[in-house]
N, C-alpha and C. Protein backbone atom coordinates (compact mmCIF):
# COMPACT_ATOMS: atom_id res chain seq x y z
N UNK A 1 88.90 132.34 84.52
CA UNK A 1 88.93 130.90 84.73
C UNK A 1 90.20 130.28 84.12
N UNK A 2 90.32 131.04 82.94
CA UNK A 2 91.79 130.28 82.71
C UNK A 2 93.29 130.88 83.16
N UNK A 3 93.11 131.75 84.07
CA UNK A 3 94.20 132.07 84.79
C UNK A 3 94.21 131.38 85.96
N UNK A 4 93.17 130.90 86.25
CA UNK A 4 93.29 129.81 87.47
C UNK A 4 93.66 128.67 87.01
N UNK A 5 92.85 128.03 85.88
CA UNK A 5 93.80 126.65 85.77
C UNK A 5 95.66 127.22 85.63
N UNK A 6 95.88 127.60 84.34
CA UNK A 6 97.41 127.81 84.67
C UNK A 6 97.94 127.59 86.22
N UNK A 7 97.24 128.75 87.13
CA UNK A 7 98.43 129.02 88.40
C UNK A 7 98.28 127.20 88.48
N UNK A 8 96.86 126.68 88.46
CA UNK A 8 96.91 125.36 89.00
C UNK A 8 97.71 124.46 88.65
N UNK A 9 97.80 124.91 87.43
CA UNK A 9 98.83 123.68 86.57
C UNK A 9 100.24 124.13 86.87
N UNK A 10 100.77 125.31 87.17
CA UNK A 10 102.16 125.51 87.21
C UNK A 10 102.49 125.03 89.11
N UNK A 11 101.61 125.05 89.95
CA UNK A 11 101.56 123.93 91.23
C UNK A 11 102.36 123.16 91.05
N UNK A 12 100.70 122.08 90.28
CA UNK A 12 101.12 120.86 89.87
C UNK A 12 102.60 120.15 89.56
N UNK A 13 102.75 121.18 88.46
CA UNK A 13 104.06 120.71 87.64
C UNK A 13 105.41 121.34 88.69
N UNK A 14 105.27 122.27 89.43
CA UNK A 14 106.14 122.51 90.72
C UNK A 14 106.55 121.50 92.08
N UNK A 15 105.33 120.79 91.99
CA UNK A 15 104.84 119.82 92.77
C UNK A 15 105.91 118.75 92.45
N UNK A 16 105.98 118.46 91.13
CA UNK A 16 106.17 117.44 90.15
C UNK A 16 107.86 117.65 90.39
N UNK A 17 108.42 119.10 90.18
CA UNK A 17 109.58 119.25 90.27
C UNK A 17 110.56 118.52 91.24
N UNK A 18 109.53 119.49 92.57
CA UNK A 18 109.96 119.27 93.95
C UNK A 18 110.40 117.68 94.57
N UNK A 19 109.40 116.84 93.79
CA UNK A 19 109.33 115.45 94.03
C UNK A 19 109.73 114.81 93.44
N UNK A 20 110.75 114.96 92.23
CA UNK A 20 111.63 114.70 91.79
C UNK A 20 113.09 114.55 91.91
N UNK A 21 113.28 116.07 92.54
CA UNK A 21 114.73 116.73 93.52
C UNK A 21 114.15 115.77 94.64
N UNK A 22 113.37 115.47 95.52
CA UNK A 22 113.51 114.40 96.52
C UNK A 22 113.75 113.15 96.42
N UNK A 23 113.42 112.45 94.70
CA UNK A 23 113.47 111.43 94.66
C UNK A 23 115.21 110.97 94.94
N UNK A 24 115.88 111.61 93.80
CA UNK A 24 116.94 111.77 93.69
C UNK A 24 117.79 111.88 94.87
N UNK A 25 117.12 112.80 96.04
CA UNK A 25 118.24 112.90 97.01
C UNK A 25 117.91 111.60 97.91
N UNK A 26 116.59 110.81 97.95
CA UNK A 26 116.30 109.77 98.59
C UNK A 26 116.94 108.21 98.27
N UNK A 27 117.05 108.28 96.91
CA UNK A 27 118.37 107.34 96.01
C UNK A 27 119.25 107.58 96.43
N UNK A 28 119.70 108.51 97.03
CA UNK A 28 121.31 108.88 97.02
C UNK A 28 121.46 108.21 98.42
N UNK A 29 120.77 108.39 99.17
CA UNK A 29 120.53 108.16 100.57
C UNK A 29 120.57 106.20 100.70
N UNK A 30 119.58 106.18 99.59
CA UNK A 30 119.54 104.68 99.72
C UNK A 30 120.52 104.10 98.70
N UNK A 31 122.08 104.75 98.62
CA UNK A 31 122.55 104.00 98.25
C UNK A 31 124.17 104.25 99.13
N UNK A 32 124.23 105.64 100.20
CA UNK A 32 125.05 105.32 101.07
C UNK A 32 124.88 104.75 102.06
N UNK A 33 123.43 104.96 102.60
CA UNK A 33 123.29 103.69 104.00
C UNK A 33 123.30 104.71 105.01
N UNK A 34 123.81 104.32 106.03
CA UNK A 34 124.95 103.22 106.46
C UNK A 34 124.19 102.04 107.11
N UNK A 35 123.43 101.90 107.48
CA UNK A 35 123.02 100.26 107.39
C UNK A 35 121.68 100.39 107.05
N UNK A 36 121.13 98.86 106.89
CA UNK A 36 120.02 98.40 105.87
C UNK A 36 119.28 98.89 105.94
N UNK A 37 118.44 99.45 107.24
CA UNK A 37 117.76 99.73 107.84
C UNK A 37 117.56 100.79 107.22
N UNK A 38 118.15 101.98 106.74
CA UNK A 38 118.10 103.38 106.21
C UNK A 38 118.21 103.09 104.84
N UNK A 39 118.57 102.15 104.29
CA UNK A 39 118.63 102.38 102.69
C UNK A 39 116.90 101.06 102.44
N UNK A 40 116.33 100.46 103.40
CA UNK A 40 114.87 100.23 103.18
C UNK A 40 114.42 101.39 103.31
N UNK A 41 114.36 102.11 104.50
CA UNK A 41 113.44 103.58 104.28
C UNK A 41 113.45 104.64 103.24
N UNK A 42 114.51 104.68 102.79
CA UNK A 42 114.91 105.53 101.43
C UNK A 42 114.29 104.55 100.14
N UNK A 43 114.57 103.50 100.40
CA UNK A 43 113.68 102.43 98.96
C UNK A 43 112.01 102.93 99.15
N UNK A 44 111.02 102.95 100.25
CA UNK A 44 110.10 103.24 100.37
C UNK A 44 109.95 104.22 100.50
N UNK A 45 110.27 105.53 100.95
CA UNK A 45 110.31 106.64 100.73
C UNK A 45 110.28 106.84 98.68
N UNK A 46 111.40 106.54 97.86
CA UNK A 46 111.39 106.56 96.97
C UNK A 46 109.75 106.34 96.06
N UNK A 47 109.48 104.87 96.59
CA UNK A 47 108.50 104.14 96.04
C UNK A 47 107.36 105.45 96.35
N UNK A 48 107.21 106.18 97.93
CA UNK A 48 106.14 106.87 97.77
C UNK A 48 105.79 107.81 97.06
N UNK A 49 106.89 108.41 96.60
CA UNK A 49 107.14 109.76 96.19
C UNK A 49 106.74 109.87 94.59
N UNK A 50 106.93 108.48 94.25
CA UNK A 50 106.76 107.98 92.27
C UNK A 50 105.41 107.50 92.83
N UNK A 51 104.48 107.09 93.87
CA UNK A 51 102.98 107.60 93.86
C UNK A 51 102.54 108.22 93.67
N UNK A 52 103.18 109.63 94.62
CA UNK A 52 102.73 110.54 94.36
C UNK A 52 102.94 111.18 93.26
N UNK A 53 103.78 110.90 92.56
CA UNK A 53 104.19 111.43 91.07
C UNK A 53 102.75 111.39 90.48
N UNK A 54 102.88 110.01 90.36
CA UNK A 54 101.54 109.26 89.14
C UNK A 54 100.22 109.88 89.69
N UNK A 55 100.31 110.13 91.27
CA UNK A 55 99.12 110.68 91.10
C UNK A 55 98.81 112.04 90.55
N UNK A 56 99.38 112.82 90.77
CA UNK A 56 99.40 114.32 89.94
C UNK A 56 99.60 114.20 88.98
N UNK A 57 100.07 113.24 88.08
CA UNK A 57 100.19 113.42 86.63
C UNK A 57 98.56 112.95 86.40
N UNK A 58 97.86 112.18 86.94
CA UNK A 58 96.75 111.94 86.78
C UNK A 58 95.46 112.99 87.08
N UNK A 59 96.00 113.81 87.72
CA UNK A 59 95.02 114.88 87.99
C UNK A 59 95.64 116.05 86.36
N UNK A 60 96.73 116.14 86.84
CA UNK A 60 97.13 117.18 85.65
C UNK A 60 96.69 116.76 84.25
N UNK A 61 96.84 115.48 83.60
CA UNK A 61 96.64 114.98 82.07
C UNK A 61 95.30 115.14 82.19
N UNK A 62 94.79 114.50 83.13
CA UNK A 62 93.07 114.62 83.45
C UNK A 62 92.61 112.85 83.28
N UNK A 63 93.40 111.69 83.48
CA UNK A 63 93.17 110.57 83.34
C UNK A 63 93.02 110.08 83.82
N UNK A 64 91.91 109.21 83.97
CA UNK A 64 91.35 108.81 84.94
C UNK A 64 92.37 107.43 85.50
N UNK A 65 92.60 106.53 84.51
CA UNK A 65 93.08 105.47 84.35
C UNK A 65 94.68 105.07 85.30
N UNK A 66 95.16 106.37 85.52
CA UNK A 66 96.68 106.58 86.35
C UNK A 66 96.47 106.16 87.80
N UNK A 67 94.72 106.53 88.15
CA UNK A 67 94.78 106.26 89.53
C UNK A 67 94.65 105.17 89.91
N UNK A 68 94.95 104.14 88.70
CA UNK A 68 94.54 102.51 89.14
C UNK A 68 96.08 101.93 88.86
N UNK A 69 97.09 102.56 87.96
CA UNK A 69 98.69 102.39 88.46
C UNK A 69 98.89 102.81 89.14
N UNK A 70 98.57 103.87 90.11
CA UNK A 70 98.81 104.21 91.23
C UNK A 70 98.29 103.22 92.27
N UNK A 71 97.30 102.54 92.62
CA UNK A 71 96.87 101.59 93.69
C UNK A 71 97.95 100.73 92.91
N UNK A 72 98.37 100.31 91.68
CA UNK A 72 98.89 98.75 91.99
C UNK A 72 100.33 98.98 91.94
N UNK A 73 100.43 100.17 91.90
CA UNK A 73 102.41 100.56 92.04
C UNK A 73 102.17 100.33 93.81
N UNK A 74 101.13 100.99 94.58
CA UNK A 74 101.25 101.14 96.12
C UNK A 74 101.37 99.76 96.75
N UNK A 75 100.19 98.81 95.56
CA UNK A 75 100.40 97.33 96.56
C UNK A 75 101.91 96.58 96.12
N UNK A 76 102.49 96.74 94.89
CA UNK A 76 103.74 96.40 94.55
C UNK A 76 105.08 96.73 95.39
N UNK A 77 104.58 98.37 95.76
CA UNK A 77 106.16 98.36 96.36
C UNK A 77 105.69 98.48 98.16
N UNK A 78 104.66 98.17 98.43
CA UNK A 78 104.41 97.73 100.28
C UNK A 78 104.85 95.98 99.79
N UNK A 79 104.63 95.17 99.09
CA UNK A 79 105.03 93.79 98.84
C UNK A 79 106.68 94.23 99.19
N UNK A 80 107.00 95.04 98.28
CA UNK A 80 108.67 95.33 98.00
C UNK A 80 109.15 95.12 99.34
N UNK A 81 108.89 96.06 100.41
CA UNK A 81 109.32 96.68 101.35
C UNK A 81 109.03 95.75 102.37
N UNK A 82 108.39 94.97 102.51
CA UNK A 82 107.79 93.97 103.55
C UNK A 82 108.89 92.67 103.42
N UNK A 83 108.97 92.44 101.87
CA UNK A 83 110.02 91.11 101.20
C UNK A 83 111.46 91.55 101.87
N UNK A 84 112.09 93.00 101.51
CA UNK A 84 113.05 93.81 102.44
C UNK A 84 113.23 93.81 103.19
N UNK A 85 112.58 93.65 104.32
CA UNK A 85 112.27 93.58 105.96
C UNK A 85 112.33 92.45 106.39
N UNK A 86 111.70 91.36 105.74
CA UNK A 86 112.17 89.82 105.85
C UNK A 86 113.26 89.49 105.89
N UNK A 87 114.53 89.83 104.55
CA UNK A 87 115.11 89.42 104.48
C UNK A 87 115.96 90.07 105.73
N UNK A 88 116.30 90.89 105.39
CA UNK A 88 117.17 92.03 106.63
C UNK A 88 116.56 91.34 107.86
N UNK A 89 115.40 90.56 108.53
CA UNK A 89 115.44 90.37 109.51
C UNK A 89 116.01 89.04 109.54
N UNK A 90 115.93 88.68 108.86
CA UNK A 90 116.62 87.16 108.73
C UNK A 90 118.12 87.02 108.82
N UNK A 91 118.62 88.02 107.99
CA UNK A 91 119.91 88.24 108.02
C UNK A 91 120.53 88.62 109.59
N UNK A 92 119.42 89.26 110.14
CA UNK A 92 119.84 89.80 111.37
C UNK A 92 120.23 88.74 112.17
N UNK A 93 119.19 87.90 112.34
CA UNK A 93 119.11 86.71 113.31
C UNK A 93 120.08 85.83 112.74
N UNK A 94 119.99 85.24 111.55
CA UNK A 94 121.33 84.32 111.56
C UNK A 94 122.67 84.73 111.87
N UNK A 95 123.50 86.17 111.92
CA UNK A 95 124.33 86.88 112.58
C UNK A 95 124.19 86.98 114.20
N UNK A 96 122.98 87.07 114.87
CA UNK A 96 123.06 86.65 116.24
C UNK A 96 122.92 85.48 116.68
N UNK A 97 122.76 84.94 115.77
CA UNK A 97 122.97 83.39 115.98
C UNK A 97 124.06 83.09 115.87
N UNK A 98 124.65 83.12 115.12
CA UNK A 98 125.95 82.81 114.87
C UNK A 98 126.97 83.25 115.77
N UNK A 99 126.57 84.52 116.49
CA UNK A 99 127.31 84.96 117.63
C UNK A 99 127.22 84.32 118.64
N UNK A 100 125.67 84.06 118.74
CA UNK A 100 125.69 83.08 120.38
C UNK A 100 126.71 81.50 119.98
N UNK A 101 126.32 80.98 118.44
CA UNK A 101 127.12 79.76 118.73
C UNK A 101 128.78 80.07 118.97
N UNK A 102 129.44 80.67 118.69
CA UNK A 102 130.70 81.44 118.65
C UNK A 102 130.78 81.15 120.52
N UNK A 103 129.73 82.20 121.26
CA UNK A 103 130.08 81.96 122.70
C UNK A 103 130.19 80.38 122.85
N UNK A 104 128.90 79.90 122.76
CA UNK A 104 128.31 78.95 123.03
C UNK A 104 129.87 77.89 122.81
N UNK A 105 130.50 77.80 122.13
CA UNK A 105 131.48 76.90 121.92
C UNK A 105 133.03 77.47 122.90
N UNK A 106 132.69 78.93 122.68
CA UNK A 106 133.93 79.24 123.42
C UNK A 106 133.53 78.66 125.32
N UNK A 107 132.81 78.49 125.96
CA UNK A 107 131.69 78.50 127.31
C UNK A 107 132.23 76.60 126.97
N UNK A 108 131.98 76.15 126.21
CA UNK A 108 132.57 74.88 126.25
C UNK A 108 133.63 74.51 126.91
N UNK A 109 134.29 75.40 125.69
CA UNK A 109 136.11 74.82 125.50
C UNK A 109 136.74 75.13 127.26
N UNK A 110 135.71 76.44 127.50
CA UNK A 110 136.47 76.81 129.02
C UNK A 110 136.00 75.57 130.30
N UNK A 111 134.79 74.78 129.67
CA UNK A 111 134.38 73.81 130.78
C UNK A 111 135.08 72.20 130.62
N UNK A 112 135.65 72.00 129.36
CA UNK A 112 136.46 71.17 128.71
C UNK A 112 137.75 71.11 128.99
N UNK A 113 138.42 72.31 128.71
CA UNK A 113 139.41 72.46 129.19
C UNK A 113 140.19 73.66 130.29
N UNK A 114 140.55 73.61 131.36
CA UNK A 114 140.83 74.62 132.02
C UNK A 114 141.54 75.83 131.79
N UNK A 115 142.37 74.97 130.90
CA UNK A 115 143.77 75.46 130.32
C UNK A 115 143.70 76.85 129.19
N UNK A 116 142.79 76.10 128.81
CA UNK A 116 141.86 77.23 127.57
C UNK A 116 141.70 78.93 127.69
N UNK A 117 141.10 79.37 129.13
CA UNK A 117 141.09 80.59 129.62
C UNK A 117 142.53 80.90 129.91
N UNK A 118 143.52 80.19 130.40
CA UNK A 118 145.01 80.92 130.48
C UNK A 118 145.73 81.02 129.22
N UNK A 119 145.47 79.97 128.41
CA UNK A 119 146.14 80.68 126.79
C UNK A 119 145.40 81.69 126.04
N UNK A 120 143.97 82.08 126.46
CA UNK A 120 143.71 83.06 125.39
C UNK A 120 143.56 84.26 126.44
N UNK A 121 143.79 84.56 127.63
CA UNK A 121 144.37 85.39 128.18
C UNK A 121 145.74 86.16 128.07
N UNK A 122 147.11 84.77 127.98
CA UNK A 122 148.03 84.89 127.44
C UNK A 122 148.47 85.61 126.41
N UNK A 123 147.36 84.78 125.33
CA UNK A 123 147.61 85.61 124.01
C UNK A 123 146.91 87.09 123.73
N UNK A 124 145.61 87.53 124.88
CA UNK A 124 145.85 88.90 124.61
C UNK A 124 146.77 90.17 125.41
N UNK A 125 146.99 89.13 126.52
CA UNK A 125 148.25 90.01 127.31
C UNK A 125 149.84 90.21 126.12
N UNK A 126 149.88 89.59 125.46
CA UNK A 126 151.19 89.16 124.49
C UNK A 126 152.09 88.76 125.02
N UNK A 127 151.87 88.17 125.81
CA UNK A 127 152.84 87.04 126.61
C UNK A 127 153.25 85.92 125.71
């Protein structure tokens, strides 16, 4: 019996390793990007992985008490990741917004003035 707990516990603590070396390479991830979109999934990815931490340390110590930082680390960082997603979508839209007003004024200037489409033609021909 106590050669079984050991193998169990050297798992565990393998477990523990493994998800550690992921955390690390998932930070790394969420801190080259390349856009937001991948460095939120690497933030939550991260967040899951330090769940799963706490939860095996809670089976391994034998405490009961870890599995209730574990529910409120899970509702903390789904808050995290949701607040993330807001913003990034927000950010998104005021950038396509900002693009349509960009047309939206250039679609003017060409109904305003005629002249408008032959100088900025001009100027990318380099005339």
């Amino acid at each position: 019996m106590e050669l079984l707990r050991t193998g169990y516990d050297g798992v565990l603590i393998g477990m523990m390793i493994v998800l550690a070396i992921l955390i690390i390479v998932s930070m790394v991830r969420s801190v080259l990007g390349p856009r937001i979109a991948d460095r939120i999934i690497a933030v939550n990815m991260t967040g899951t992985m330090i769940i799963m931490i706490i939860a095996i340390l809670s089976v391994y110590l034998e405490e009961n008490y870890l599995v209730d930082v574990c529910l409120i680390y899970a509702m903390i960082s789904f808050l995290g990741v949701v607040v993330l997603c807001k913003v990034y979508t927000g950010v998104y839209l005021q950038k396509k917004q900002m693009k349509e007003d960009l047309a939206a004024v250039e679609d003017n200037l060409k109904h305003q003035h005629p002249d408008f489409q032959e100088e900025k033609s001009t100027k990318k021909s380099g005339r």
